[in-house]
N, C-alpha and C. Protein backbone atom coordinates (compact mmCIF):
# COMPACT_ATOMS: atom_id res chain seq x y z
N UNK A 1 36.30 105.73 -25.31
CA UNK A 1 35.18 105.27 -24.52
C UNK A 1 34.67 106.44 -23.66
N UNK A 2 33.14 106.48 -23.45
CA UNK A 2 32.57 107.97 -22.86
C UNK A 2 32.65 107.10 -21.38
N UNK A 3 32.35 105.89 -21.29
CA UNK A 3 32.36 105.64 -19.68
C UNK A 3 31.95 104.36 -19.61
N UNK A 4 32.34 103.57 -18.40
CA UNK A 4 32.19 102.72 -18.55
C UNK A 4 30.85 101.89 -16.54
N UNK A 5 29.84 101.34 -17.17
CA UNK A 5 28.82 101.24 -15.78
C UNK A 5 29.01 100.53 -15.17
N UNK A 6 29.42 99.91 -14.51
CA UNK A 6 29.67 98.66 -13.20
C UNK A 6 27.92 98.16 -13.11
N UNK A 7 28.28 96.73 -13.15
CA UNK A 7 27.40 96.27 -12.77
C UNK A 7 27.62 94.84 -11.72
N UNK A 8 26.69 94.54 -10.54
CA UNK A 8 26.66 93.66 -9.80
C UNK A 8 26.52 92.04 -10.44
N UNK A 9 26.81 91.08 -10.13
CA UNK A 9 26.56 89.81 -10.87
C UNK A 9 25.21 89.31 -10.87
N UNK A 10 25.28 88.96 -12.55
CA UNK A 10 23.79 88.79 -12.58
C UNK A 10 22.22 89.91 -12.26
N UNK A 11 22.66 91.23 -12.46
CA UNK A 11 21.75 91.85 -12.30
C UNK A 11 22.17 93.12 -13.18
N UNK A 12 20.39 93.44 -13.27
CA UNK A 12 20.59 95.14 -14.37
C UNK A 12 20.07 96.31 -13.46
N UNK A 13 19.94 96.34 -12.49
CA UNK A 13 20.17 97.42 -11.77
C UNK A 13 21.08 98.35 -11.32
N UNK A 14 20.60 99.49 -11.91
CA UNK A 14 21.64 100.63 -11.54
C UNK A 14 22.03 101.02 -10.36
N UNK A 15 22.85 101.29 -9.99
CA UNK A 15 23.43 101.37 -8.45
C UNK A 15 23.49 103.19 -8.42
N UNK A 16 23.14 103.71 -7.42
CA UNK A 16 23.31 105.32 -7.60
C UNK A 16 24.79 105.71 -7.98
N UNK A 17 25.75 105.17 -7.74
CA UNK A 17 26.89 105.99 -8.46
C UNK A 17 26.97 105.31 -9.71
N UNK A 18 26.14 104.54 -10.85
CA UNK A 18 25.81 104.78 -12.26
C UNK A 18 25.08 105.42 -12.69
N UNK A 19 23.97 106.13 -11.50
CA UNK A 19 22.86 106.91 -12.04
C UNK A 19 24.07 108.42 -12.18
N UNK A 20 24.76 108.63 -11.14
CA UNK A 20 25.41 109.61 -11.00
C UNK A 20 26.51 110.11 -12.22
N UNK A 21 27.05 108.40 -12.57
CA UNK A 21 27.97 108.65 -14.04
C UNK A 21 27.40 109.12 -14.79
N UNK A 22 26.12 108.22 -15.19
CA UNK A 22 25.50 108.57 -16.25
C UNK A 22 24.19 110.05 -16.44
N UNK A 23 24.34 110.57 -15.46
CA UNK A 23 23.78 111.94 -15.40
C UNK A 23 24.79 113.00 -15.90
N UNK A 24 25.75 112.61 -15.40
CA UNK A 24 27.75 113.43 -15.95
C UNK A 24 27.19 113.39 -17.35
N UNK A 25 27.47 111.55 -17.99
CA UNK A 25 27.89 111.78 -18.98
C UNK A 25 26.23 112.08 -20.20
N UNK A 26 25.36 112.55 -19.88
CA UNK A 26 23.97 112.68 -20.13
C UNK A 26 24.10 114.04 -20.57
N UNK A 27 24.63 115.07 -19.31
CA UNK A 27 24.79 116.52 -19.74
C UNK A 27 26.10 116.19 -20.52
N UNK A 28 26.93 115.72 -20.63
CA UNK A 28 28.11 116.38 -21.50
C UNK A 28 27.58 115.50 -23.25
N UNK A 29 26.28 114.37 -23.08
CA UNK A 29 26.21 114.34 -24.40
C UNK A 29 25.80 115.37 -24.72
N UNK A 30 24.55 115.89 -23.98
CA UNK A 30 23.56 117.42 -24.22
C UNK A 30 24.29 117.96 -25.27
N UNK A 31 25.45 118.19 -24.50
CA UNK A 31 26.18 119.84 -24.93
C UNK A 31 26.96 119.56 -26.00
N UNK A 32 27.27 117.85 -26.00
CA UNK A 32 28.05 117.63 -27.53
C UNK A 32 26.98 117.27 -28.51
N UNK A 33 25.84 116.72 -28.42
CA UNK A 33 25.10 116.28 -29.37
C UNK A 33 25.92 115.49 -31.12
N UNK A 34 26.25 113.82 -30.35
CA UNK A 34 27.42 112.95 -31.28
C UNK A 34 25.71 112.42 -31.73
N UNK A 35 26.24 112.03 -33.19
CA UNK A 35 25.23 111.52 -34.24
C UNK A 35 24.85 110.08 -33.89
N UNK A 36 26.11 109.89 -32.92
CA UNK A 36 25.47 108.09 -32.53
C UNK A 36 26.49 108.01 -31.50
N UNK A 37 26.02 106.62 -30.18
CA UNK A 37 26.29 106.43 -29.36
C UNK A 37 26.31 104.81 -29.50
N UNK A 38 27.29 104.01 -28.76
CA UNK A 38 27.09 102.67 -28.78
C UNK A 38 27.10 101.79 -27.37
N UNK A 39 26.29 101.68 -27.04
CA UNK A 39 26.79 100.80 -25.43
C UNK A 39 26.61 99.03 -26.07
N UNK A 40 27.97 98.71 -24.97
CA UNK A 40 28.25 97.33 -25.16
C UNK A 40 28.45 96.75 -24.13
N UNK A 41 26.87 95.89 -23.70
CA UNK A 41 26.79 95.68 -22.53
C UNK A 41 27.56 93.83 -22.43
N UNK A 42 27.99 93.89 -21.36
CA UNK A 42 28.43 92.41 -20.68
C UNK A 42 28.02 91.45 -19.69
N UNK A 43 28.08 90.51 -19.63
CA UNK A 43 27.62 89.47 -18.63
C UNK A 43 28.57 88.23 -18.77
N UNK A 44 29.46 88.09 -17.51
CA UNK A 44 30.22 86.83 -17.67
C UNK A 44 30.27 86.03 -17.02
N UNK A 45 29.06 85.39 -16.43
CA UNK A 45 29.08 84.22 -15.52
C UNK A 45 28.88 83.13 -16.60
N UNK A 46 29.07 81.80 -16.38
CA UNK A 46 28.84 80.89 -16.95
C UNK A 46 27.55 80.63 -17.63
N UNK A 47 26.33 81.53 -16.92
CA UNK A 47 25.22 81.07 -16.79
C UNK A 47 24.46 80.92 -18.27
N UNK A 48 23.68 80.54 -18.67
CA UNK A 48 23.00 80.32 -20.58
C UNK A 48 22.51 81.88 -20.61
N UNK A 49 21.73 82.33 -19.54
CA UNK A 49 21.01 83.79 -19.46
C UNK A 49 21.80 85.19 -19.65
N UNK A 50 23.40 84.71 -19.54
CA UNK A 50 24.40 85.68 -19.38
C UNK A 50 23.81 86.75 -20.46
N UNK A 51 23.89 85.92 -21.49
CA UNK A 51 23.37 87.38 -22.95
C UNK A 51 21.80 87.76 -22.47
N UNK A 52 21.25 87.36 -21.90
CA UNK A 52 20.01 88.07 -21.23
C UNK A 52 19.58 88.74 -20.58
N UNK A 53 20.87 88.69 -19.43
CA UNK A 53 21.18 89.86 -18.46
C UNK A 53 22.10 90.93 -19.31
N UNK A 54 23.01 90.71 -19.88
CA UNK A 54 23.86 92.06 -20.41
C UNK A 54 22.84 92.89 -21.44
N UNK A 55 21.52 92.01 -22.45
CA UNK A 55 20.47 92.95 -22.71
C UNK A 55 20.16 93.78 -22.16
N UNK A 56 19.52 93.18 -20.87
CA UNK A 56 18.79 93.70 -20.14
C UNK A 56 19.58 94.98 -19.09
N UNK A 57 20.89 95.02 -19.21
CA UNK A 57 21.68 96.03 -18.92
C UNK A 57 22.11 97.13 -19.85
N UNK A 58 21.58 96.38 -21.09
CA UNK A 58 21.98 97.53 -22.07
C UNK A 58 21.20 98.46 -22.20
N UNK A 59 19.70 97.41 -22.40
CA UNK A 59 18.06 98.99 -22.59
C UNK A 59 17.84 99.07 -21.01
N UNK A 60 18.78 99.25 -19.86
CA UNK A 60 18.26 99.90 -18.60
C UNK A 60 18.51 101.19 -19.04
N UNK A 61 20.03 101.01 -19.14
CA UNK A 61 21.23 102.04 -19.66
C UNK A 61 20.81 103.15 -20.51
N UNK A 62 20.25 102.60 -21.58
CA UNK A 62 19.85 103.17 -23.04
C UNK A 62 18.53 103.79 -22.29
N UNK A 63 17.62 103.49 -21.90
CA UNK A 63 16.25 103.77 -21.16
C UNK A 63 16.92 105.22 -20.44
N UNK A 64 17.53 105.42 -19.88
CA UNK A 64 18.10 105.93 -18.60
C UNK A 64 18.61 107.62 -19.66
N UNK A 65 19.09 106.95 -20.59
CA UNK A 65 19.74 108.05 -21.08
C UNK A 65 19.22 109.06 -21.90
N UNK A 66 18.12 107.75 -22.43
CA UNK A 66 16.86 108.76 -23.15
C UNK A 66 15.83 109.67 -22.13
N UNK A 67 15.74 109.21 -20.98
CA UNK A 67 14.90 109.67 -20.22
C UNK A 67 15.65 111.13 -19.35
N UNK A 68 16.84 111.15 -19.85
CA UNK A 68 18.02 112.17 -19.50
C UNK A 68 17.47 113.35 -20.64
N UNK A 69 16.81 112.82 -21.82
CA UNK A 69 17.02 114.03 -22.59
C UNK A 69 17.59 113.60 -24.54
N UNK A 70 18.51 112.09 -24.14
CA UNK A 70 19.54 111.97 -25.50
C UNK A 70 18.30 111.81 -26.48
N UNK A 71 18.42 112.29 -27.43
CA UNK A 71 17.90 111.94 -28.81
C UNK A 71 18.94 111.66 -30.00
N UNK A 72 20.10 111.31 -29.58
CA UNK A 72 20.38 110.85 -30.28
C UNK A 72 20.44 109.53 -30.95
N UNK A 73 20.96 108.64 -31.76
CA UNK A 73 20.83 107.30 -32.31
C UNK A 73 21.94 106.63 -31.02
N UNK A 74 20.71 105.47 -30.71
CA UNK A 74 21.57 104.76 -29.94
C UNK A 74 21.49 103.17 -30.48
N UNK A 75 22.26 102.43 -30.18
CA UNK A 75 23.23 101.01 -30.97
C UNK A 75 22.99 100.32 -29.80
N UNK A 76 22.72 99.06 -29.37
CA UNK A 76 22.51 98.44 -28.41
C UNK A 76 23.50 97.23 -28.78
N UNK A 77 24.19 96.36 -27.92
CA UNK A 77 25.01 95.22 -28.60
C UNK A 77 24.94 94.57 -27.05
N UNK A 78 24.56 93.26 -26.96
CA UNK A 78 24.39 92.38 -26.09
C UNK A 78 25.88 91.04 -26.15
N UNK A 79 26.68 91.23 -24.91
CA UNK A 79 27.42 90.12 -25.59
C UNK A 79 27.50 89.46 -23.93
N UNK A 80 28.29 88.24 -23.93
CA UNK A 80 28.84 87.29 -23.28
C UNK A 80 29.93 87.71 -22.27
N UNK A 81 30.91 87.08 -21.62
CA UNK A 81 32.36 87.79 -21.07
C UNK A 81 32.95 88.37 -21.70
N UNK A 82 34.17 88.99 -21.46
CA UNK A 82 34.25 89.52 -22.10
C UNK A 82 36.13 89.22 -22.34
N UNK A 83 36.41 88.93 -23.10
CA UNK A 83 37.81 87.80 -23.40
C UNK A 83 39.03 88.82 -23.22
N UNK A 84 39.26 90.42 -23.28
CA UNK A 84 39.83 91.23 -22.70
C UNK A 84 40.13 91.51 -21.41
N UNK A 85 39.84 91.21 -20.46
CA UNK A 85 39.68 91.06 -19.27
C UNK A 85 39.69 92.42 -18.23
N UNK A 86 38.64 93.30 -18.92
CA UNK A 86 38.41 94.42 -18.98
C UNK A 86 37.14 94.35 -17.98
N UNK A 87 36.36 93.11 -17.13
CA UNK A 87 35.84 92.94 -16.23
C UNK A 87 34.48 92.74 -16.97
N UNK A 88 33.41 91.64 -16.51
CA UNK A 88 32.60 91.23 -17.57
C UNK A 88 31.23 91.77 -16.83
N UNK A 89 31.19 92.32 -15.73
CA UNK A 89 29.91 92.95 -14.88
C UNK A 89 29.75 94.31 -15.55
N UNK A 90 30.00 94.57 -17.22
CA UNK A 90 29.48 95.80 -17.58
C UNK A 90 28.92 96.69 -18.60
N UNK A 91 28.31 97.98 -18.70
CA UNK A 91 28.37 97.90 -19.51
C UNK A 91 29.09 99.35 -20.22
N UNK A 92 29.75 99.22 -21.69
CA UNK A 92 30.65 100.29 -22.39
C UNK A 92 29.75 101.04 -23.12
N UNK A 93 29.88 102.25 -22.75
CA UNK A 93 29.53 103.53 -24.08
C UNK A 93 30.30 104.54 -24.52
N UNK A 94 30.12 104.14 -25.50
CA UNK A 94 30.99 104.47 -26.79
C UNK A 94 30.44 106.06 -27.66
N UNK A 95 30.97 106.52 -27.92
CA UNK A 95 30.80 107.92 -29.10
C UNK A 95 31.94 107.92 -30.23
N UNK A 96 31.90 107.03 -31.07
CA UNK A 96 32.26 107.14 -32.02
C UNK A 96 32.85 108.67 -32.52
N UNK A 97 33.82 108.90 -33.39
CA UNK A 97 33.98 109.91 -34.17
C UNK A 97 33.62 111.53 -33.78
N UNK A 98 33.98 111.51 -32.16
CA UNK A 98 33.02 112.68 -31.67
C UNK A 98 34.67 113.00 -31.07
């Protein structure tokens, strides 16, 4: 896993120390340039919208990273809680095979 974003309940706003992760991990894609990236965003309140908000946390994320510079292929995956209990306010990016 390249890192993982905290997010507040029920919301897709970035908090400055995710802008700050994800500026880290923005230059160190730069300099690796991986053929694909995957973020797997979460939302685990009860609520029906849950998969609506972890979207909407995924293309902040994805938005954020392209606007960093990435051109690389990015994978978007919207899910529910998250049954690992790996904390469900978030979201995961991934670099495969890098």
């Amino acid at each position: 896993m390249a890192a993982t974003i905290a997010f507040t309940s029920q919301s897709a706003v970035l908090s400055n120390d995710a802008k700050v992760d994800l500026d880290r991990l923005a230059k160190n894609l730069g300099d690796r340039r991986p053929r694909l990236i995957e973020i797997r965003a979460y939302a685990g309140s009860g609520d029906p919208d849950s998969r609506k908000v972890s979207l909407a946390r995924a293309l902040v994320v994805r938005s954020y990273l392209i606007d960093r510079g990435i051109k690389t292929r990015i994978e978007v995956g919207a899910f529910g809680g998250d049954s690992r209990g790996g904390g469900s306010e978030r979201v995961d990016i991934l670099v495969p095979n890098s």
